[in-house]
N, C-alpha and C. Protein backbone atom coordinates (compact mmCIF):
# COMPACT_ATOMS: atom_id res chain seq x y z
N UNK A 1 4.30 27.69 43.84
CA UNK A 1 3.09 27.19 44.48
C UNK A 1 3.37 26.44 45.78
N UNK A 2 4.41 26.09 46.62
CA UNK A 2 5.07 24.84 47.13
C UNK A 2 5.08 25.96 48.60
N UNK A 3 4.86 27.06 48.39
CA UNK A 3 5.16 28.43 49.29
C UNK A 3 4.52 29.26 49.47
N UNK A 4 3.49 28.91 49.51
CA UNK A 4 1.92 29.76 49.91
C UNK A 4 2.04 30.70 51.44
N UNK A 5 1.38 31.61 51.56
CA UNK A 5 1.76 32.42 52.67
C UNK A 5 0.17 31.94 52.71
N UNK A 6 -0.54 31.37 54.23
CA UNK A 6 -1.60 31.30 54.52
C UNK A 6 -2.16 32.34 55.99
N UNK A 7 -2.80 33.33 55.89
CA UNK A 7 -2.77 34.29 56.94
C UNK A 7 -3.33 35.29 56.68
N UNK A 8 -3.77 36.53 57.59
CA UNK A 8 -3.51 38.09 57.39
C UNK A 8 -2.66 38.51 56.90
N UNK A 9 -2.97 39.57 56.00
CA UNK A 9 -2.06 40.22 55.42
C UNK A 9 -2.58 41.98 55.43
N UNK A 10 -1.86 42.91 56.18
CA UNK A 10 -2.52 44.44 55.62
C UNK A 10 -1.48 44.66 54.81
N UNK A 11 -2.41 45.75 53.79
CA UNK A 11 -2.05 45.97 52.06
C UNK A 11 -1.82 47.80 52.84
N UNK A 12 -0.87 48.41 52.53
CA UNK A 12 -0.77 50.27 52.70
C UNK A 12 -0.17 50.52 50.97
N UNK A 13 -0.92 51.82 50.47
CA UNK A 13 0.20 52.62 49.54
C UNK A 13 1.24 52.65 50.24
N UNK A 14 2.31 53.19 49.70
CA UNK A 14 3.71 53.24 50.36
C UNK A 14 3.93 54.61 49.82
N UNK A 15 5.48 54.96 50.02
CA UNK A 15 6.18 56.26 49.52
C UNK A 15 5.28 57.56 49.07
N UNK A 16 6.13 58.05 48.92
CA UNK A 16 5.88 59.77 49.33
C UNK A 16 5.37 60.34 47.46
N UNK A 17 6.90 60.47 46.67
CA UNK A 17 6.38 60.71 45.27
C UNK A 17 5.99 59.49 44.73
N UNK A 18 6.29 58.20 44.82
CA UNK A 18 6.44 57.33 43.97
C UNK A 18 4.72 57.05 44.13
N UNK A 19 4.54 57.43 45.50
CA UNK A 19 2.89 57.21 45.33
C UNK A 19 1.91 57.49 44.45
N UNK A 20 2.28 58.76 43.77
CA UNK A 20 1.16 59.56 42.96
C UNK A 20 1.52 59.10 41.67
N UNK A 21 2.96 58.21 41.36
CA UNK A 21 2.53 57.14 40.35
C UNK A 21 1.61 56.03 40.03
N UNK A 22 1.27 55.72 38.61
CA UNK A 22 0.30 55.02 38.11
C UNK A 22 0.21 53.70 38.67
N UNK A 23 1.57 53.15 39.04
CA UNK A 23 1.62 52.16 39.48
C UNK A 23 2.47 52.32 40.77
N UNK A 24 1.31 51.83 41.95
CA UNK A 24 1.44 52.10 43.62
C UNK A 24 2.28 51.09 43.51
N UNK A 25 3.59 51.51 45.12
CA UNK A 25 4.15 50.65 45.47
C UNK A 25 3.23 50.31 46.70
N UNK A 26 3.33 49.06 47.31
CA UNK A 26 3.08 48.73 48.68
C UNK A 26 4.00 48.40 50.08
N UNK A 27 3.27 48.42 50.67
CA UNK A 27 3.77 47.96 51.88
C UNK A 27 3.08 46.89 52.81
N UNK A 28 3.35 45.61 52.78
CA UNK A 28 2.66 44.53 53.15
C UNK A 28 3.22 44.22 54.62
N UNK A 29 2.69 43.69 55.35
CA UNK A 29 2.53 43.92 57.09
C UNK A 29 2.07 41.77 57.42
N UNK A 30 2.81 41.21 56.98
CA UNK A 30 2.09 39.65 57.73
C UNK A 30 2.01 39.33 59.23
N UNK A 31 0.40 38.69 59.03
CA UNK A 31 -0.25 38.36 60.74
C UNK A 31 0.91 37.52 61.22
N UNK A 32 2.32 36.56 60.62
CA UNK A 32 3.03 35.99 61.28
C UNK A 32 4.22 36.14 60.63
N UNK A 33 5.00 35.85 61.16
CA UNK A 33 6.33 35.99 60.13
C UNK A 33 6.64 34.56 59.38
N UNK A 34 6.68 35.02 57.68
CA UNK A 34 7.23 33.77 57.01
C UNK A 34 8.29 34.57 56.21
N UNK A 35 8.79 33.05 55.71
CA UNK A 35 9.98 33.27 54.77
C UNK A 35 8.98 33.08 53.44
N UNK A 36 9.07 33.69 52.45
CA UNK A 36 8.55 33.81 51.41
C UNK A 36 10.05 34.21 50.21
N UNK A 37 9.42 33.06 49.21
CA UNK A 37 10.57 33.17 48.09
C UNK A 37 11.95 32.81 48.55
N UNK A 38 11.94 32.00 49.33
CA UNK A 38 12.90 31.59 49.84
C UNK A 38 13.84 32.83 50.58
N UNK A 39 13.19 33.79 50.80
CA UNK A 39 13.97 35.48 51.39
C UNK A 39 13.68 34.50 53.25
N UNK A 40 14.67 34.87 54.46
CA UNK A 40 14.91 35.27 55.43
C UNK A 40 13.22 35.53 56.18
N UNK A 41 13.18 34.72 57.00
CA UNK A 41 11.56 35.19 58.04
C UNK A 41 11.23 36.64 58.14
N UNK A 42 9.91 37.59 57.52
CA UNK A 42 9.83 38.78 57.97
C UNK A 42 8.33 38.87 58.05
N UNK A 43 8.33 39.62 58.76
CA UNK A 43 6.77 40.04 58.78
C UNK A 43 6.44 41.50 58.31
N UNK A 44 7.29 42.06 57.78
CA UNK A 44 7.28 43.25 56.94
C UNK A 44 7.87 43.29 55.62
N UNK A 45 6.70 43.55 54.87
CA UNK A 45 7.50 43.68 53.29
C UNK A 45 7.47 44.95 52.29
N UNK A 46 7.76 44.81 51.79
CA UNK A 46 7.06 46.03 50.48
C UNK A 46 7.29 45.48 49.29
N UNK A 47 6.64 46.07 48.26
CA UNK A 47 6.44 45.68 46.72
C UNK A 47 6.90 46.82 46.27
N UNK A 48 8.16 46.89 45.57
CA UNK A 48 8.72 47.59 44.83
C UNK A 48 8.20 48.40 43.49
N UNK A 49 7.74 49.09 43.29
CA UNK A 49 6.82 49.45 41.82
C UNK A 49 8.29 49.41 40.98
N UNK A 50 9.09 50.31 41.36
CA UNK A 50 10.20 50.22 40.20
C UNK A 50 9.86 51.66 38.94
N UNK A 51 8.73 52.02 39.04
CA UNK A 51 7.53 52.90 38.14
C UNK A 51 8.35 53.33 37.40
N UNK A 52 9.47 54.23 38.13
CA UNK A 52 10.65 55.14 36.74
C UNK A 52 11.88 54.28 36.59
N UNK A 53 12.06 52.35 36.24
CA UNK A 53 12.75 52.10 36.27
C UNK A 53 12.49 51.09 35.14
N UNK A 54 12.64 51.23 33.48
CA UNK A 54 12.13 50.57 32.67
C UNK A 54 12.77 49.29 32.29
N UNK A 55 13.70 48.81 33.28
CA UNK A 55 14.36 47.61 33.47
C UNK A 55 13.78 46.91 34.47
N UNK A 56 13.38 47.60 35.38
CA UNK A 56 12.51 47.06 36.70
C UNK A 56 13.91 46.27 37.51
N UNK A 57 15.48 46.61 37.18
CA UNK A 57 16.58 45.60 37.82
C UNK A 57 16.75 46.65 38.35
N UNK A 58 17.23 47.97 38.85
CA UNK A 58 18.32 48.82 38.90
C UNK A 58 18.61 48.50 40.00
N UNK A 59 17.35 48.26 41.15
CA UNK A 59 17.79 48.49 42.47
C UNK A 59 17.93 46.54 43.19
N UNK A 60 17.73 45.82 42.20
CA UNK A 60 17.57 44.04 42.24
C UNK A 60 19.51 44.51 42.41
N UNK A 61 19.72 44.76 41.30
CA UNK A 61 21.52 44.37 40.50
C UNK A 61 21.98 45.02 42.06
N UNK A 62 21.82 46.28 42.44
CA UNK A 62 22.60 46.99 43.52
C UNK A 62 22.52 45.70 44.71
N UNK A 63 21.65 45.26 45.13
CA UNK A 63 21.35 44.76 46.06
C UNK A 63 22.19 43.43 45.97
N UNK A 64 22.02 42.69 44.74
CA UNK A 64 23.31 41.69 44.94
C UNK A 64 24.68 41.74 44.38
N UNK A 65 24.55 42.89 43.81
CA UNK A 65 26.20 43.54 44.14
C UNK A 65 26.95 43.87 45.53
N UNK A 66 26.03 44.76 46.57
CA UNK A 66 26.33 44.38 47.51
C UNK A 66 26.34 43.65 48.12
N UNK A 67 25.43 42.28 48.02
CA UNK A 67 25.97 41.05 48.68
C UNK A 67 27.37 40.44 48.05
N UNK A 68 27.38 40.51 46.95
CA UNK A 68 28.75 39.69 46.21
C UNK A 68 29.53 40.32 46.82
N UNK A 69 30.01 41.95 46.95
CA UNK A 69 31.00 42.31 47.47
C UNK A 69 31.31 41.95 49.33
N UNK A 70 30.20 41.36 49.44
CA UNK A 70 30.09 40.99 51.11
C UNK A 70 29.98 42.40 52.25
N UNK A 71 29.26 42.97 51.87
CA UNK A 71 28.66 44.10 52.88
C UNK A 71 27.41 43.32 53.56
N UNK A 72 27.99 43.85 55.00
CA UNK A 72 27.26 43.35 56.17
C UNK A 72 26.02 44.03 56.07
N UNK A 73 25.72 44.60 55.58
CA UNK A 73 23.85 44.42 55.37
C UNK A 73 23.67 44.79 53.74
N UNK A 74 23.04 43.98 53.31
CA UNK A 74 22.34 43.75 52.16
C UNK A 74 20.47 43.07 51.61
N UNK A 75 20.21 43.55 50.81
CA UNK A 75 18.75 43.52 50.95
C UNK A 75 18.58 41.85 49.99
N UNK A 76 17.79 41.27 50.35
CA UNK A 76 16.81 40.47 49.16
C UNK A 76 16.07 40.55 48.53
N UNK A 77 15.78 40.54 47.41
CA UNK A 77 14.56 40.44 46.63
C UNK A 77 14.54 39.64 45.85
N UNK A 78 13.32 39.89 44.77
CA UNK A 78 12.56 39.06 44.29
C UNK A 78 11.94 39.33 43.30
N UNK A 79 11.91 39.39 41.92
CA UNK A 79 10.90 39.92 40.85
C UNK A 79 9.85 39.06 40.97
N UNK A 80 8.11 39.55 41.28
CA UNK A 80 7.33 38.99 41.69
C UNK A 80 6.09 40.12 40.53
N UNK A 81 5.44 38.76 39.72
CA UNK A 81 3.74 39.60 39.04
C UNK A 81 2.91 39.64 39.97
N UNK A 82 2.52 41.15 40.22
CA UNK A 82 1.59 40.79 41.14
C UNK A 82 -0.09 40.69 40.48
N UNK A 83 -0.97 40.08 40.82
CA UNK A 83 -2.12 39.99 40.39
C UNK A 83 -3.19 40.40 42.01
N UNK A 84 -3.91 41.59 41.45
CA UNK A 84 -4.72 41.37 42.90
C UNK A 84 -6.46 41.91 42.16
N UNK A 85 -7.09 41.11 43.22
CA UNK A 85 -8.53 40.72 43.09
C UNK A 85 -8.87 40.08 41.25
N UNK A 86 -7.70 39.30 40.81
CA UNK A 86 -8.26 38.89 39.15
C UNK A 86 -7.26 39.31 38.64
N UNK A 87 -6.92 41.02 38.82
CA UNK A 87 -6.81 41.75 37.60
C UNK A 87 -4.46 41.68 37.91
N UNK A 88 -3.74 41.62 36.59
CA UNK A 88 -2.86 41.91 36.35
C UNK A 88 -2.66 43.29 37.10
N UNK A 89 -1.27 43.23 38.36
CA UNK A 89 -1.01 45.11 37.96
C UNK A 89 -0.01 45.11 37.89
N UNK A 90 1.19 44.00 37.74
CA UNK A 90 2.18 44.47 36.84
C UNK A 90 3.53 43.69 37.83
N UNK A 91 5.06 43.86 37.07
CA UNK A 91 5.87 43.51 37.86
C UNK A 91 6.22 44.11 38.77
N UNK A 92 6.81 43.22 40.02
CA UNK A 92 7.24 44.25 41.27
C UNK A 92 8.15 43.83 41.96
N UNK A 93 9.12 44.17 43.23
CA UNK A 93 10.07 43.92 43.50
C UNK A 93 9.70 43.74 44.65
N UNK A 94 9.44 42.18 45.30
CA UNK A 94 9.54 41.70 46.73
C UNK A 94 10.52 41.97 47.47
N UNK A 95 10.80 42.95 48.49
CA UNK A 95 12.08 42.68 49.42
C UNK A 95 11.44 42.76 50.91
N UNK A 96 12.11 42.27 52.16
CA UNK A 96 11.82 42.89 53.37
C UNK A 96 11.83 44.16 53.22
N UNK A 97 10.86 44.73 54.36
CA UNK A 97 10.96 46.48 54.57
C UNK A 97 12.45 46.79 55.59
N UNK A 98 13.29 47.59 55.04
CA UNK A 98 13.99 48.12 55.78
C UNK A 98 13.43 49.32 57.46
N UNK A 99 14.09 48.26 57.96
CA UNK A 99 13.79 48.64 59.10
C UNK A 99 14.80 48.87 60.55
N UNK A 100 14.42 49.70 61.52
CA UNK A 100 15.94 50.36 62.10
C UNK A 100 15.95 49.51 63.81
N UNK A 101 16.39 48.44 63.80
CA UNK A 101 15.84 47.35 64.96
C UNK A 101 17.05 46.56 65.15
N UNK A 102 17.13 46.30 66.37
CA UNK A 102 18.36 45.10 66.48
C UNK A 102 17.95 43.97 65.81
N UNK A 103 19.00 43.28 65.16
CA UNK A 103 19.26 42.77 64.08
C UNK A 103 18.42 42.68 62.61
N UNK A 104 18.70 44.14 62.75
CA UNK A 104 18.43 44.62 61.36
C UNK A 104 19.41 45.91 60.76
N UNK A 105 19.06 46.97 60.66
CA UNK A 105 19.66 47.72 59.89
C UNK A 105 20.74 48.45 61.45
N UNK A 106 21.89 48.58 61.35
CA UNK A 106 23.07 49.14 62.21
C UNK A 106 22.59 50.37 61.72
N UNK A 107 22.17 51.37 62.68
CA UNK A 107 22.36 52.70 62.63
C UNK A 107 23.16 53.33 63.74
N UNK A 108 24.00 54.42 63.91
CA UNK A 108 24.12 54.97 64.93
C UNK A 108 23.63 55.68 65.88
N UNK A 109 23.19 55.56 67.18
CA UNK A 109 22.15 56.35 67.55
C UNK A 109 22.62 57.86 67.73
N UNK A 110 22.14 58.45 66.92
CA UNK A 110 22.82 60.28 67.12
C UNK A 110 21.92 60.70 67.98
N UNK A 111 20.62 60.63 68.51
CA UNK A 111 19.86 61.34 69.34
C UNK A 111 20.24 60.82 70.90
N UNK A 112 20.84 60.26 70.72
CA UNK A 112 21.36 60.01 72.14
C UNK A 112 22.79 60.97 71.90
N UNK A 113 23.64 60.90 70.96
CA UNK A 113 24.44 62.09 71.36
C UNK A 113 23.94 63.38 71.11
N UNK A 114 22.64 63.70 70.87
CA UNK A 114 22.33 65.01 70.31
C UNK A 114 21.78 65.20 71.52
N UNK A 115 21.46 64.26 72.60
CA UNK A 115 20.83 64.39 74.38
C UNK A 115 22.68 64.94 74.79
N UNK A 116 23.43 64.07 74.44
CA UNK A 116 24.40 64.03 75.70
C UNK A 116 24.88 65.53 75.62
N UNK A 117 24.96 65.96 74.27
CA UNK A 117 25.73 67.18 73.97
C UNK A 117 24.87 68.10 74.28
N UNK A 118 23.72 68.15 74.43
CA UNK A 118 22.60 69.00 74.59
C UNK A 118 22.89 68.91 76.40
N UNK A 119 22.87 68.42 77.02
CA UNK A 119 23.15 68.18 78.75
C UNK A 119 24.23 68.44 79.27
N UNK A 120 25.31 68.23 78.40
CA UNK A 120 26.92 69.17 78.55
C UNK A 120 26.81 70.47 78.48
N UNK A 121 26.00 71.01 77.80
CA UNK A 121 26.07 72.80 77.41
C UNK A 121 25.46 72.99 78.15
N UNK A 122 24.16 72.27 78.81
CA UNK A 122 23.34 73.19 79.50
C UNK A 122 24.16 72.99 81.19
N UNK A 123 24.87 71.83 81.51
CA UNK A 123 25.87 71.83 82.59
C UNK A 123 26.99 72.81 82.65
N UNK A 124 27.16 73.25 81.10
CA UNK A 124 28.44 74.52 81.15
C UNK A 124 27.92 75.74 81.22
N UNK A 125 26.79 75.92 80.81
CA UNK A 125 25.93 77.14 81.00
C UNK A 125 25.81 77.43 82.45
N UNK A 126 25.33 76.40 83.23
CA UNK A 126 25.12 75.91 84.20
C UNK A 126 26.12 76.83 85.64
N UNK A 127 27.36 76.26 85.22
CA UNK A 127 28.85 76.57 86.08
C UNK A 127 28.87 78.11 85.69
N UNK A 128 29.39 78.36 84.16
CA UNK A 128 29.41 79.68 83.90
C UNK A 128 28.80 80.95 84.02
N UNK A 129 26.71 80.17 84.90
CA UNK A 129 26.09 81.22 85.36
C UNK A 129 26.21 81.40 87.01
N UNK A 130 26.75 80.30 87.55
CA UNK A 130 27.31 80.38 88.57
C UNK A 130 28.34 80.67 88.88
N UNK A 131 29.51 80.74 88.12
CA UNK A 131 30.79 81.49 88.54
C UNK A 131 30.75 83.21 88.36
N UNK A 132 29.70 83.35 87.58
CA UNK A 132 28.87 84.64 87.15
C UNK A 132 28.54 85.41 88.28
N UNK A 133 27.61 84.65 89.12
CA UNK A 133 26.93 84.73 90.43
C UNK A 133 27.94 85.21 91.64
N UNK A 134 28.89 84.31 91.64
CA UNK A 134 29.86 84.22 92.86
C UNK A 134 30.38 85.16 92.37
N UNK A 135 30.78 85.77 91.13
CA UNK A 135 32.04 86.76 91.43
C UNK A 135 31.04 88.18 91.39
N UNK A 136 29.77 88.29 91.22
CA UNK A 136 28.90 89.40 91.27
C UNK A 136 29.11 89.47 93.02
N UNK A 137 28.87 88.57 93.57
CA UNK A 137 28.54 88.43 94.73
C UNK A 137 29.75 88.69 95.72
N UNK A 138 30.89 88.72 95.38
CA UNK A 138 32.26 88.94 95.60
C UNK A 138 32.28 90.13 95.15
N UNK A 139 32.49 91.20 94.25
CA UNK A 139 32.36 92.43 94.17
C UNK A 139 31.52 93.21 94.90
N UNK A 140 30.04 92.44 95.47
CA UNK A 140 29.41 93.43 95.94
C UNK A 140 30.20 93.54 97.35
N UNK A 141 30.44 92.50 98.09
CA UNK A 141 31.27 92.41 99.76
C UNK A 141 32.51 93.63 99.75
N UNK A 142 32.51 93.71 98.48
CA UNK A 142 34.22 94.43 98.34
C UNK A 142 33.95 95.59 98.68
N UNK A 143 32.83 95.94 97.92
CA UNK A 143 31.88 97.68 98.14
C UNK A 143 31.29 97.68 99.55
């Protein structure tokens, strides 16, 4: 109670199959960024349904396993009841939304090498239709 989030909040279904389960996961969006549950400032969250996971831990335990082992990115969560408009809908798993942003998730950018390598071939194409050219153009002087 000591940690009230006071604000906007947009509510989305989330995921693809897990959606057309009984119990929706979400994806929560805050008008400001707080730290909630003592987790790291975010303004993006999701609610874990867990739906095919009758422990509701599988993916809690992974997450601070990889922190114990000290991997440079690891998630937080939170087992959280959620209750909305009155009614019980069940346990769920608070974490930030993974997301692909400086200082957040390290990805490599491959579409920048999938540009560079894509601009090399078309530069070798490039020469090779021109050395093409010149030596057409050199045979014909010869005749």
């Amino acid at each position: 109670p000591d940690q009230l989030y006071d604000g906007a909040i947009t509510f989305h279904l989330r995921g693809n199959s897990t959606s057309e389960l009984a119990k929706h996961p979400f994806k929560l969006r805050l008008e400001d960024k707080a730290e909630l549950l003592g987790m790291e400032k975010g303004r993006h969250w999701v609610l874990l349904a867990n739906a095919i996971d009758a422990t509701l831990l599988r993916n809690q335990l992974v997450y601070e396993l990889s922190r114990d082992m000290g991997a440079d990115c690891y998630m937080e969560s939170r087992q959280v009841t959620l209750i909305y408009n009155g009614e019980y809908c069940g346990v769920y798993q608070l974490c930030e939304q993974v997301r692909i942003s400086e200082g957040s998730v390290d990805v490599f950018d491959w579409e920048s090498v999938a540009d560079e390598a894509a601009g090399r071939i078309v530069d070798a194409l490039d020469i090779q239709e021109n050395m093409e050219q010149e030596k057409k153009a050199e045979m014909q002087e010869l005749l």
